[in-house]
PDB file of N, CA and C in Angstrom:
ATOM      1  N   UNK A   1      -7.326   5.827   7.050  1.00  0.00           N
ATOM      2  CA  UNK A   1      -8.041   5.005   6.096  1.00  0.00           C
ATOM      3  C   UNK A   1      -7.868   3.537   6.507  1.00  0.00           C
ATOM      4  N   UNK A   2      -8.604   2.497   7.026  1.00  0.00           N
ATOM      5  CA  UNK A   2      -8.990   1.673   7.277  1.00  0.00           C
ATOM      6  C   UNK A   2      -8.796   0.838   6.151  1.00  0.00           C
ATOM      7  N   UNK A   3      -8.158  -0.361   5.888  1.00  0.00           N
ATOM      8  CA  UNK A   3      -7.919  -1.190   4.845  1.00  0.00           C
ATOM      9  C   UNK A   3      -8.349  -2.844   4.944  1.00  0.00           C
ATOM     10  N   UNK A   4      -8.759  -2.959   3.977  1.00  0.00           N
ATOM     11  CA  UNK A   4      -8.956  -4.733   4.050  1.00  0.00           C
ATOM     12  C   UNK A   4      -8.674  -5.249   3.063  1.00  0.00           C
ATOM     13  N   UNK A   5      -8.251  -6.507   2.934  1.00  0.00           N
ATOM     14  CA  UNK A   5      -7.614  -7.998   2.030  1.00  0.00           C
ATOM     15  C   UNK A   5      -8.957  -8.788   2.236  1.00  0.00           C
ATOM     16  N   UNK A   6      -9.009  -9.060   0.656  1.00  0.00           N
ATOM     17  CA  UNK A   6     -10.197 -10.366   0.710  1.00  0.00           C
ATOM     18  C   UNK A   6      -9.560 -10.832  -0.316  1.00  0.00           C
ATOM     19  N   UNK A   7      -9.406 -12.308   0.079  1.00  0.00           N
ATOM     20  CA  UNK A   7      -9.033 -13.319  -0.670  1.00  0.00           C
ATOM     21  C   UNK A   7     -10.504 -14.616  -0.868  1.00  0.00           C
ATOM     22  N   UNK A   8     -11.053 -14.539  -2.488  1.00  0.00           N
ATOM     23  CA  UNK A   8     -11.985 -15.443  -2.572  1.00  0.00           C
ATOM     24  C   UNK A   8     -13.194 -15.203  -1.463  1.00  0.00           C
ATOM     25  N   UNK A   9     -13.457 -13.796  -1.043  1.00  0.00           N
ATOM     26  CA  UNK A   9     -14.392 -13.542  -0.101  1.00  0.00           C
ATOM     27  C   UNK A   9     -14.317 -13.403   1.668  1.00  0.00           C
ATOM     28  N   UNK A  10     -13.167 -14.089   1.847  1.00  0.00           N
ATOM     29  CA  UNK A  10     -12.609 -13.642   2.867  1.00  0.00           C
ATOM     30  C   UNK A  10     -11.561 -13.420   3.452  1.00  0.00           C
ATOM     31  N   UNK A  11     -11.792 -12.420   4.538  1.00  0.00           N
ATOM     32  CA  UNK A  11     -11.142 -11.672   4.900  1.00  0.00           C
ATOM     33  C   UNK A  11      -9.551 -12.099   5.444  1.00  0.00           C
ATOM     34  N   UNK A  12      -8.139 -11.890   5.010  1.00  0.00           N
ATOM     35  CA  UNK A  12      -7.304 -12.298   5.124  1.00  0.00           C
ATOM     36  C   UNK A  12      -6.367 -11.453   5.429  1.00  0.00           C
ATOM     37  N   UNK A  13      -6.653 -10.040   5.783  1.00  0.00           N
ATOM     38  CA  UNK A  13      -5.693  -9.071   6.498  1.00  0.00           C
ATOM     39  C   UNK A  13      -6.290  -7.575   6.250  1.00  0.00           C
ATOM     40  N   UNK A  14      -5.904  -7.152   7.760  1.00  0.00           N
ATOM     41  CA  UNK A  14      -6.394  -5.840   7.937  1.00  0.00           C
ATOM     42  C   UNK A  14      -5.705  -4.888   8.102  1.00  0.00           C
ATOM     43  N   UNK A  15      -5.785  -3.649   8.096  1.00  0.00           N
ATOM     44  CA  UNK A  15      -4.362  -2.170   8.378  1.00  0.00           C
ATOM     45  C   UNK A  15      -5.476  -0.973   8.193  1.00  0.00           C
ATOM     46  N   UNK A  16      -4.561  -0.346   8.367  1.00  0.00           N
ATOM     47  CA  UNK A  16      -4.915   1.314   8.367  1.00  0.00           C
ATOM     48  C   UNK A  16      -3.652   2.236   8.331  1.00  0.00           C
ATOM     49  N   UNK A  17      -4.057   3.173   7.651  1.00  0.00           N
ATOM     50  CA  UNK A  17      -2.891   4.093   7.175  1.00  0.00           C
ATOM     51  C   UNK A  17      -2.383   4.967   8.467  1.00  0.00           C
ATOM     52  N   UNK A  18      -2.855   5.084   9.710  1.00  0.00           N
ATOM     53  CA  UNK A  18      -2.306   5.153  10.726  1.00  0.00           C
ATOM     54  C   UNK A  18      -1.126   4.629  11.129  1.00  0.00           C
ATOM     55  N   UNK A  19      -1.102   3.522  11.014  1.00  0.00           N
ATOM     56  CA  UNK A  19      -0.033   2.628  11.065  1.00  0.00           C
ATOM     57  C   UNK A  19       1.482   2.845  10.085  1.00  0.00           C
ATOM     58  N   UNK A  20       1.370   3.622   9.371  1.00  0.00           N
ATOM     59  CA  UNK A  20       2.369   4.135   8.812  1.00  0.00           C
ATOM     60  C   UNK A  20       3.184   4.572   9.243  1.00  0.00           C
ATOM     61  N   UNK A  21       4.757   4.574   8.210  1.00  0.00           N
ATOM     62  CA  UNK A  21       6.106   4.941   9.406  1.00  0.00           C
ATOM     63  C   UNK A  21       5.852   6.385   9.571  1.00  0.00           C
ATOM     64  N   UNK A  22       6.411   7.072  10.013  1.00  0.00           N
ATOM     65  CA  UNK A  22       6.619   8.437  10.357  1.00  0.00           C
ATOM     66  C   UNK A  22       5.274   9.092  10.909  1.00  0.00           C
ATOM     67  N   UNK A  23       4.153   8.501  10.547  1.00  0.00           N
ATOM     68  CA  UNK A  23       3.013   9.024  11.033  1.00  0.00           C
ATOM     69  C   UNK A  23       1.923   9.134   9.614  1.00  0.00           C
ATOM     70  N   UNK A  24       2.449   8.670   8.250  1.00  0.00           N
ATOM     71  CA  UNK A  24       1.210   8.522   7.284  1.00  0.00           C
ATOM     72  C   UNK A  24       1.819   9.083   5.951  1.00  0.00           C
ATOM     73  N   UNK A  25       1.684   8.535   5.208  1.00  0.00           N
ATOM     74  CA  UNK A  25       2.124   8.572   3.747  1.00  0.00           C
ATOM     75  C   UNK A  25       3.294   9.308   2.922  1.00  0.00           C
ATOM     76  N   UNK A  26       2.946  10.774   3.433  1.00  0.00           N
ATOM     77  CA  UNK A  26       3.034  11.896   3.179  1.00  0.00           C
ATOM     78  C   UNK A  26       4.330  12.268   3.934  1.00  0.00           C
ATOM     79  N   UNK A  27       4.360  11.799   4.859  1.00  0.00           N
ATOM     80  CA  UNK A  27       5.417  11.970   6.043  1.00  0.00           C
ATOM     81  C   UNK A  27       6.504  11.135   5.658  1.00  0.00           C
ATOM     82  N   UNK A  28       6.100  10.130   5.317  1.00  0.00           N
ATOM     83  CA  UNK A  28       7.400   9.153   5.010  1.00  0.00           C
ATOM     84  C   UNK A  28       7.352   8.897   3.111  1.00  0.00           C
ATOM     85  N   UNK A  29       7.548  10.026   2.373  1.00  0.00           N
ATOM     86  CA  UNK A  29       7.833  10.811   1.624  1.00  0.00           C
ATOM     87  C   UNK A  29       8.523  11.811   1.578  1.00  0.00           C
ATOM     88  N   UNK A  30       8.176  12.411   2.850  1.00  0.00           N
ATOM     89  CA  UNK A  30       9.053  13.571   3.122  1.00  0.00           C
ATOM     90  C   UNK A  30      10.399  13.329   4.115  1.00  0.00           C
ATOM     91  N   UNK A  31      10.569  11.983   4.422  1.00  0.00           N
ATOM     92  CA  UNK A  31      11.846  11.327   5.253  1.00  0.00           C
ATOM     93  C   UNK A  31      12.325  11.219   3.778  1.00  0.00           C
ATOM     94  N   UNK A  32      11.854  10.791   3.006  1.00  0.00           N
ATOM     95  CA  UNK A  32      12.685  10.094   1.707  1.00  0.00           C
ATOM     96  C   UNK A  32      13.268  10.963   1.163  1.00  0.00           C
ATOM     97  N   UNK A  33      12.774  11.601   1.109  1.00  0.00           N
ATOM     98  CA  UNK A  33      13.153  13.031   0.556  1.00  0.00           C
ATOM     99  C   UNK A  33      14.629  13.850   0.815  1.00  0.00           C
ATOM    100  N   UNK A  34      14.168  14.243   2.106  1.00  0.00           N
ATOM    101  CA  UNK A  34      15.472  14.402   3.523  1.00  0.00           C
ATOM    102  C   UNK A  34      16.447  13.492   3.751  1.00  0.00           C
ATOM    103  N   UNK A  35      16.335  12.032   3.874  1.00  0.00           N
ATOM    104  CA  UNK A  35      17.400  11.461   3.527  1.00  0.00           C
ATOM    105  C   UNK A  35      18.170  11.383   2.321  1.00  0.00           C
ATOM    106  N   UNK A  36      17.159  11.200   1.095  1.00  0.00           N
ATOM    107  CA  UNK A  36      18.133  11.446  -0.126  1.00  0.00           C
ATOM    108  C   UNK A  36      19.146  12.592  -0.275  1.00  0.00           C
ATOM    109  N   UNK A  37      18.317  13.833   0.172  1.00  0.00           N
ATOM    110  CA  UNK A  37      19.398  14.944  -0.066  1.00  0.00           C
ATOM    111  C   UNK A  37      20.515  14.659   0.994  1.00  0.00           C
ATOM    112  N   UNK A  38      19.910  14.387   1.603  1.00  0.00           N
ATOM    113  CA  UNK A  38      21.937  14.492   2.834  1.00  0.00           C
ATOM    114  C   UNK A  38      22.501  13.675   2.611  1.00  0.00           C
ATOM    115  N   UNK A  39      22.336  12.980   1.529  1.00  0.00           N
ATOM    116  CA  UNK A  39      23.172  12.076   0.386  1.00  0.00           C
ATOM    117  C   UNK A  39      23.477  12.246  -0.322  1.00  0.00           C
ATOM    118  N   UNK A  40      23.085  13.726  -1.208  1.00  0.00           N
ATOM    119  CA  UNK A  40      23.704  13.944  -1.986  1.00  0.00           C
ATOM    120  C   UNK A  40      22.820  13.593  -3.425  1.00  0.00           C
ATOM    121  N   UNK A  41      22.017  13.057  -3.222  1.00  0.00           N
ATOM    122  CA  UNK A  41      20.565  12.746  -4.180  1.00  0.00           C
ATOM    123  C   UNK A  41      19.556  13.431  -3.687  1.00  0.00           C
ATOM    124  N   UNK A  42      18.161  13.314  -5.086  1.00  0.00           N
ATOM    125  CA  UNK A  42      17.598  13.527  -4.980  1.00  0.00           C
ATOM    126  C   UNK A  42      15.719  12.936  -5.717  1.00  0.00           C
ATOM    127  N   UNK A  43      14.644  13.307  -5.556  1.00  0.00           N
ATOM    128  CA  UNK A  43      13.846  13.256  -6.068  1.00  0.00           C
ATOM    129  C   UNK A  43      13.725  13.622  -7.494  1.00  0.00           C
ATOM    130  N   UNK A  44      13.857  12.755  -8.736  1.00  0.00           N
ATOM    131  CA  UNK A  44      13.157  13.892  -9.449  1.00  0.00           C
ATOM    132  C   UNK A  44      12.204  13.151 -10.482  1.00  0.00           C
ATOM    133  N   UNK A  45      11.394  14.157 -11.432  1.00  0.00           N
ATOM    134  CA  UNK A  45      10.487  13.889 -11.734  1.00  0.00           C
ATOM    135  C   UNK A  45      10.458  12.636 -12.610  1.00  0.00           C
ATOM    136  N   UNK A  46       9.342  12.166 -13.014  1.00  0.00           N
ATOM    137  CA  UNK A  46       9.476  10.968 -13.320  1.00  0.00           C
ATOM    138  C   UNK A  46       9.741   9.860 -12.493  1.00  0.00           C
ATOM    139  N   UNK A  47      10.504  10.179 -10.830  1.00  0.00           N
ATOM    140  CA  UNK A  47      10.347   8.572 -10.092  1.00  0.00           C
ATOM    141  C   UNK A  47       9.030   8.305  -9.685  1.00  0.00           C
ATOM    142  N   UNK A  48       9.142   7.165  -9.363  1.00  0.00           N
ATOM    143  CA  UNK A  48       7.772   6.288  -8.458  1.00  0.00           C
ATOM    144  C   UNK A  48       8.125   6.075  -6.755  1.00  0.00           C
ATOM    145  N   UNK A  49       7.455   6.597  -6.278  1.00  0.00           N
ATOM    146  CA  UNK A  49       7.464   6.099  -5.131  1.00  0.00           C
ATOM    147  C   UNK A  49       5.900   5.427  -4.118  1.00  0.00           C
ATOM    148  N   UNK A  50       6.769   4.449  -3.835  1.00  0.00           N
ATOM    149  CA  UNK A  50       5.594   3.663  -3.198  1.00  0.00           C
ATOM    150  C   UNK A  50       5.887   3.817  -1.773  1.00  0.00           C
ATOM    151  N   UNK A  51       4.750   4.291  -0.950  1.00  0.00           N
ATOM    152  CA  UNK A  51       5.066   4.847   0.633  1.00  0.00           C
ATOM    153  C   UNK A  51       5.226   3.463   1.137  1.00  0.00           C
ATOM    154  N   UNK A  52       4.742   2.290   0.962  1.00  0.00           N
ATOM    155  CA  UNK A  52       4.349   1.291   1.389  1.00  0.00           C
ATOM    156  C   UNK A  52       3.173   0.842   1.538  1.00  0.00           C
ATOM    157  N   UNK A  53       2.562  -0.355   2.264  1.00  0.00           N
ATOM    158  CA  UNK A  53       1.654  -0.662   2.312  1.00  0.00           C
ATOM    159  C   UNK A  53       0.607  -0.881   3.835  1.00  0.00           C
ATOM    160  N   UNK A  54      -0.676  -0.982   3.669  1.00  0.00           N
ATOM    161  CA  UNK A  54      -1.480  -0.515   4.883  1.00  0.00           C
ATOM    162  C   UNK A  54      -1.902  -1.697   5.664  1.00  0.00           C
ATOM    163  N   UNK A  55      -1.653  -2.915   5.003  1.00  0.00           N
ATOM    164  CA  UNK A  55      -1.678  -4.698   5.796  1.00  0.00           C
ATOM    165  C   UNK A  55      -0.911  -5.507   5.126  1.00  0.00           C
ATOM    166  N   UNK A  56      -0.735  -6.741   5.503  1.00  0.00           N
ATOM    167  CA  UNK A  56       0.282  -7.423   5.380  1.00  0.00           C
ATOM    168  C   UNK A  56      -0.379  -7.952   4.059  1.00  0.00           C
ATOM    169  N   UNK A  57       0.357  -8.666   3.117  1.00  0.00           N
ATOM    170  CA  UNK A  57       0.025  -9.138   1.991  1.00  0.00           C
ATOM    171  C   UNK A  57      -0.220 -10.899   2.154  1.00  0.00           C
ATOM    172  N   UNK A  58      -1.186 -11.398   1.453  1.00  0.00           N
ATOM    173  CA  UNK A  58      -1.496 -12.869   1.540  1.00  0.00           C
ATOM    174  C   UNK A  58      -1.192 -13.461   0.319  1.00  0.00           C
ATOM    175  N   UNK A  59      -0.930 -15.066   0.650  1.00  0.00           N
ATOM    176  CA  UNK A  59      -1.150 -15.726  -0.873  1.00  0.00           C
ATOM    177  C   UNK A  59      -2.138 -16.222  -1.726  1.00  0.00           C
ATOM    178  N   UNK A  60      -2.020 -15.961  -2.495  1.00  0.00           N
ATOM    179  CA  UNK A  60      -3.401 -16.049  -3.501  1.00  0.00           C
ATOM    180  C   UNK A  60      -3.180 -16.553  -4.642  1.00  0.00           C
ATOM    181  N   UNK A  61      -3.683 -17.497  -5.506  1.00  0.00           N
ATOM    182  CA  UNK A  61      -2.788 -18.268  -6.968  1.00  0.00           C
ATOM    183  C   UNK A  61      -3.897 -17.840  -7.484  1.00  0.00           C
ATOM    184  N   UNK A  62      -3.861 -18.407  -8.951  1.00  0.00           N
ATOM    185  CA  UNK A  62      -5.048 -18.769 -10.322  1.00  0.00           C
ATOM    186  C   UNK A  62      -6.140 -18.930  -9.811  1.00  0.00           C
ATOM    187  N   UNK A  63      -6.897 -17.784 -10.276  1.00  0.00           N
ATOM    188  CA  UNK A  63      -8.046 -18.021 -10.100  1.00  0.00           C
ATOM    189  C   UNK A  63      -9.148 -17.877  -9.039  1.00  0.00           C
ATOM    190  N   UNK A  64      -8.110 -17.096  -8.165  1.00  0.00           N
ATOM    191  CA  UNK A  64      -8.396 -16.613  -7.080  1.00  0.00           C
ATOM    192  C   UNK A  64      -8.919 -15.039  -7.377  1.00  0.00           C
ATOM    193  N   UNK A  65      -9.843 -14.343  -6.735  1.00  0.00           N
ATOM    194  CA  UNK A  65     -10.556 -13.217  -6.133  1.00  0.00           C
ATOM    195  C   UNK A  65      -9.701 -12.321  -5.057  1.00  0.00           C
ATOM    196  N   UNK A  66      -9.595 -11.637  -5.675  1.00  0.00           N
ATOM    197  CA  UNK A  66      -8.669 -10.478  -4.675  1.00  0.00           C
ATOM    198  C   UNK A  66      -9.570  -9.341  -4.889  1.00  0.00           C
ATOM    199  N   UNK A  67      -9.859  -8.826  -3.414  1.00  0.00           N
ATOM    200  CA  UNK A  67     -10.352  -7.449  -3.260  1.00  0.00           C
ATOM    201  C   UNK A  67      -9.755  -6.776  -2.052  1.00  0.00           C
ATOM    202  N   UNK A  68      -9.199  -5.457  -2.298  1.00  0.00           N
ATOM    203  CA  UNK A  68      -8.708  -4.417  -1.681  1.00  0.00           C
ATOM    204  C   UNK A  68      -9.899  -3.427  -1.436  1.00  0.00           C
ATOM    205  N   UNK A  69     -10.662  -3.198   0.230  1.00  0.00           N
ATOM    206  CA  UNK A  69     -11.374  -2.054   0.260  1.00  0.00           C
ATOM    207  C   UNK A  69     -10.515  -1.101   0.984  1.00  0.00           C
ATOM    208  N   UNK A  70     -10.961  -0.073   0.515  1.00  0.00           N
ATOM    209  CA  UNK A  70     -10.302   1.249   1.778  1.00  0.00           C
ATOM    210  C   UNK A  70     -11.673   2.191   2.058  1.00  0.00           C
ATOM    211  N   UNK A  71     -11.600   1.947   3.286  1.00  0.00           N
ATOM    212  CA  UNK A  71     -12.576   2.914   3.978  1.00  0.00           C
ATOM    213  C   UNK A  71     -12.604   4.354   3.675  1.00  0.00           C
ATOM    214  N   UNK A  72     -14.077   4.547   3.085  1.00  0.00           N
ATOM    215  CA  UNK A  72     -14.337   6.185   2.234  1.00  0.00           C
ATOM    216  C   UNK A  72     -13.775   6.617   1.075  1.00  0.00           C
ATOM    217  N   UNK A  73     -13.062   5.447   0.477  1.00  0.00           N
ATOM    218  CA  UNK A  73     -12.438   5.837  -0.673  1.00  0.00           C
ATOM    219  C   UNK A  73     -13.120   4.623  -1.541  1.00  0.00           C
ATOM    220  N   UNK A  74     -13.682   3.361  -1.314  1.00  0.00           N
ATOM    221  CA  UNK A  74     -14.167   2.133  -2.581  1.00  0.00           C
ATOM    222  C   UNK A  74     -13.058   0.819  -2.119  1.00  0.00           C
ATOM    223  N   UNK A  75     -12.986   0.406  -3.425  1.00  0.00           N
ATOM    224  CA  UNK A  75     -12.400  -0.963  -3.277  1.00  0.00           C
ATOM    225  C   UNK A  75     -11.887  -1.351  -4.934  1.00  0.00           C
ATOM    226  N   UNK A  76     -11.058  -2.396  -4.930  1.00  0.00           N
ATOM    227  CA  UNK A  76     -10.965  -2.546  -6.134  1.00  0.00           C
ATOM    228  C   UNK A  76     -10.669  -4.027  -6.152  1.00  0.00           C
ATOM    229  N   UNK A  77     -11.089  -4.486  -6.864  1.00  0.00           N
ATOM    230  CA  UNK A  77     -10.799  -6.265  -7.186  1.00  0.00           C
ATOM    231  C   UNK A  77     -10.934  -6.634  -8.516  1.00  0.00           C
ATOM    232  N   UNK A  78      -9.888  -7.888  -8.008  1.00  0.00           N
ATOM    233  CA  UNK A  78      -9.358  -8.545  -9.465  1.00  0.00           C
ATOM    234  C   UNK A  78      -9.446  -9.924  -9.376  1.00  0.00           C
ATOM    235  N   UNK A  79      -9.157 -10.685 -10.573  1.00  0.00           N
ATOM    236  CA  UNK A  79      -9.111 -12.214 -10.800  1.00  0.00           C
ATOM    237  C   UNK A  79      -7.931 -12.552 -10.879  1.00  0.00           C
ATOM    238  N   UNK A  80      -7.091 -13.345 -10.626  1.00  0.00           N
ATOM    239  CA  UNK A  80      -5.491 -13.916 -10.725  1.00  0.00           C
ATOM    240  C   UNK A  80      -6.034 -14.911 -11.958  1.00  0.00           C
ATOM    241  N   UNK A  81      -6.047 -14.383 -13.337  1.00  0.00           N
ATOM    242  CA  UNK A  81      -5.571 -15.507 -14.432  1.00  0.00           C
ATOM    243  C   UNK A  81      -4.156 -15.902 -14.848  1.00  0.00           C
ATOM    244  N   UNK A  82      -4.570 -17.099 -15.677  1.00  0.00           N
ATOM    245  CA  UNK A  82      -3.328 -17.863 -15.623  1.00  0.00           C
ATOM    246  C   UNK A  82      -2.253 -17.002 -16.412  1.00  0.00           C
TER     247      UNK A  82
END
C-alpha cells in the first residue's frame, strides 16, 4: 500500500507498507507477540497496538490541511483547529 502526506495540498512525505519491519504489518505483530512471550508476557485483549507507520511524519500547526492517501484503500483528511 503506497502512502502519501499532504500538508495544505502538498505533498510532504511518501512510504509504503513494504517498507515495514519484518516484512509488513502483520509480521511485526507477530515479532511482538514472540517477543512478549519469551518474556514472560503477553497480548491480551483489550491492548492497542500500533505496527507503526508507512512515511515519516511532518509539521503542521492551526489551521493547516492534513491529508493521508493510501493507495486502493481512500484517504482521509483533517483541519488542525485551535
Amino acid at each position: 500500500c503506497e502512502t502519501t502526506l499532504k500538508v495544505n495540498g502538498q505533498t510532504v512525505a511518501k512510504g509504503s507498507t513494504a517498507r515495514c519491519p519484518a516484512g509488513g504489518p502483520l509480521e511485526a505483530v507477530a515479532w511482538l507477540a514472540n517477543h512478549l512471550n519469551n518474556r514472560g508476557l503477553m497480548l491480551r485483549n483489550g491492548h492497542v497496538v500500533a505496527t507503526g507507520q508507512t512515511c515519516m511524519t511532518r509539521d503542521f500547526g492551526v489551521g493547516d490541511s492534513v491529508e493521508a492517501g493510501f493507495s486502493g484503500l481512500g484517504s482521509v483528511e483533517m483541519v488542525v483547529a485551535p
